[in-house]
C-alpha atoms as a PDB file:
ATOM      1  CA  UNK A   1      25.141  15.178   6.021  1.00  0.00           C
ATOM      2  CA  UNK A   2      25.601  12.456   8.654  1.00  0.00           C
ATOM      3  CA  UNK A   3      24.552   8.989   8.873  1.00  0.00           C
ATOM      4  CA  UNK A   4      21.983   9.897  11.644  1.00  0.00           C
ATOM      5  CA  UNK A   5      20.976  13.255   9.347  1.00  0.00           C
ATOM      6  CA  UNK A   6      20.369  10.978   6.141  1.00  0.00           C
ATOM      7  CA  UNK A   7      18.707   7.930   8.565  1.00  0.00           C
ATOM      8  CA  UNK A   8      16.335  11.072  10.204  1.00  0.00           C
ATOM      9  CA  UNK A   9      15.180  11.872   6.897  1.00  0.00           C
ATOM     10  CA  UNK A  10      14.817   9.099   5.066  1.00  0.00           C
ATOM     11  CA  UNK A  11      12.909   7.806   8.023  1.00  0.00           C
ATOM     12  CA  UNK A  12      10.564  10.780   7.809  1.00  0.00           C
ATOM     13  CA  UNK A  13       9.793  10.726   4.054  1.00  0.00           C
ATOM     14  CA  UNK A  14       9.313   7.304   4.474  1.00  0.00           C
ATOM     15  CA  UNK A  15       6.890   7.672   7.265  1.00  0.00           C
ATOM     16  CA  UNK A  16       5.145  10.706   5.218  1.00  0.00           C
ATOM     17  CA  UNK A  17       4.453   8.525   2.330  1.00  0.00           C
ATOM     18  CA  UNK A  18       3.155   5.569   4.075  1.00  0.00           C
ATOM     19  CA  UNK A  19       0.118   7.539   5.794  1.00  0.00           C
ATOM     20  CA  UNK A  20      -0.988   9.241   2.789  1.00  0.00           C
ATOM     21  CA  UNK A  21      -3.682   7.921   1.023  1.00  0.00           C
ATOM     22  CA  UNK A  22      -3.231   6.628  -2.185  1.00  0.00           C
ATOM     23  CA  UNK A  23      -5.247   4.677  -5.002  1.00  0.00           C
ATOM     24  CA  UNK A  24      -6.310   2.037  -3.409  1.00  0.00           C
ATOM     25  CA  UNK A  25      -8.184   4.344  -0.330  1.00  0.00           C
ATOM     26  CA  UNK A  26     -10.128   6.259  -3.255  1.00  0.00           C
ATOM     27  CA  UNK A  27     -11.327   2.953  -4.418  1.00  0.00           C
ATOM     28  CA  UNK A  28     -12.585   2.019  -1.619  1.00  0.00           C
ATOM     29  CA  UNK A  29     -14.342   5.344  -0.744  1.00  0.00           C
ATOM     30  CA  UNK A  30     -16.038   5.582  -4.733  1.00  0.00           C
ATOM     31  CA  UNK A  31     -16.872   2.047  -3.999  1.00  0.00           C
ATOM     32  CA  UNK A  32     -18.647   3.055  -0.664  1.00  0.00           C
ATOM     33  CA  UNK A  33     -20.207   5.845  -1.950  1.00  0.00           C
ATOM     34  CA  UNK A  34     -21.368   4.338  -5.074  1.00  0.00           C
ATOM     35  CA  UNK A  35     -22.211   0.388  -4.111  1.00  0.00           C
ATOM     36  CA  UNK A  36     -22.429   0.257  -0.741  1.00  0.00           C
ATOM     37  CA  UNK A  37     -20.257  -1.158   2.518  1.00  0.00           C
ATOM     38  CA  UNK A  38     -20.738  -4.814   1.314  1.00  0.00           C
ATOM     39  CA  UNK A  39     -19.217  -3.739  -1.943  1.00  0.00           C
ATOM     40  CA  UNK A  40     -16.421  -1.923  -0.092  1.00  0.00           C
ATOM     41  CA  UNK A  41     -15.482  -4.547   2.116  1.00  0.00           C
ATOM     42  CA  UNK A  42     -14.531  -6.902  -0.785  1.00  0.00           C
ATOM     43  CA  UNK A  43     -12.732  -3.915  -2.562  1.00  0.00           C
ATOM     44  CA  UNK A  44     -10.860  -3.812   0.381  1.00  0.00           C
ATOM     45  CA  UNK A  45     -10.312  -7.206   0.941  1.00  0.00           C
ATOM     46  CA  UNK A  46      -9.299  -7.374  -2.385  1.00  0.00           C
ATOM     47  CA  UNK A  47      -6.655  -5.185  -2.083  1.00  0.00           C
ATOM     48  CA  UNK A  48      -5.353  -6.669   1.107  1.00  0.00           C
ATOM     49  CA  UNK A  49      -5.213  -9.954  -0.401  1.00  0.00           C
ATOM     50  CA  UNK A  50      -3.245  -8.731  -3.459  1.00  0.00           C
ATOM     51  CA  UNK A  51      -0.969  -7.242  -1.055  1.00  0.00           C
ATOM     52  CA  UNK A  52      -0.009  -9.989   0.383  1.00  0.00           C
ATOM     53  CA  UNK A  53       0.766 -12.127  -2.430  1.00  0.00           C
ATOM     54  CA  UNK A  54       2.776  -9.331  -3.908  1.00  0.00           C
ATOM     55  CA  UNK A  55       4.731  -9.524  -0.427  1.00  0.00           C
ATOM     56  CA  UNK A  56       4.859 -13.201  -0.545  1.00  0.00           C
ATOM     57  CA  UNK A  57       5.886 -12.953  -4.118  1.00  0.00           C
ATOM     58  CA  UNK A  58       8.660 -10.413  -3.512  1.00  0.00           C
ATOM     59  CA  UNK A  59      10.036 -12.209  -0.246  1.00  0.00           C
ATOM     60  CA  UNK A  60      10.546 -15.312  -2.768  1.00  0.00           C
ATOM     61  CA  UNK A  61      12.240 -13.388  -5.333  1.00  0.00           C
ATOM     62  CA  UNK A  62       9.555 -13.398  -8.003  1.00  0.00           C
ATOM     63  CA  UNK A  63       9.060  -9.628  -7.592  1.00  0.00           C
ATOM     64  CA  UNK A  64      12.310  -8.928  -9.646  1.00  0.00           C
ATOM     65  CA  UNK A  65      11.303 -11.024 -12.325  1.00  0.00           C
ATOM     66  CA  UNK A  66       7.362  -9.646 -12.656  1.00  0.00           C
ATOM     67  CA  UNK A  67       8.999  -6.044 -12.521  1.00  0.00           C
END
């Protein structure tokens, strides 16, 4: 396998699992369908938010040591 081979593939199981739904989408959706939109929105919101401290937390090296 080439380097182009092994970068095409990578790059398309990498795309594959970043549009498929995961946990956090069938939160949201129960939420929806349970609470309501206003509910939803600060599921969501939630999870965005805890996103990006994870991210911040990673970039700064604290990742390795939560993990």
């Amino acid at each position: 396998m080439t380097t182009l081979q092994a970068l095409l593939a990578f790059s398309l199981a990498a795309g594959l699992l970043t549009i498929t739904p995961g946990l956090d989408t069938a939160l949201v959706l129960r939420t929806a369908a349970t609470e309501g939109p206003r509910r939803a929105f600060a599921a969501a919101l939630g999870i965005g938010i805890g996103c990006l401290v994870w991210g911040v937390a990673a970039a700064c090296g604290a990742g390795a040591l939560l993990t």
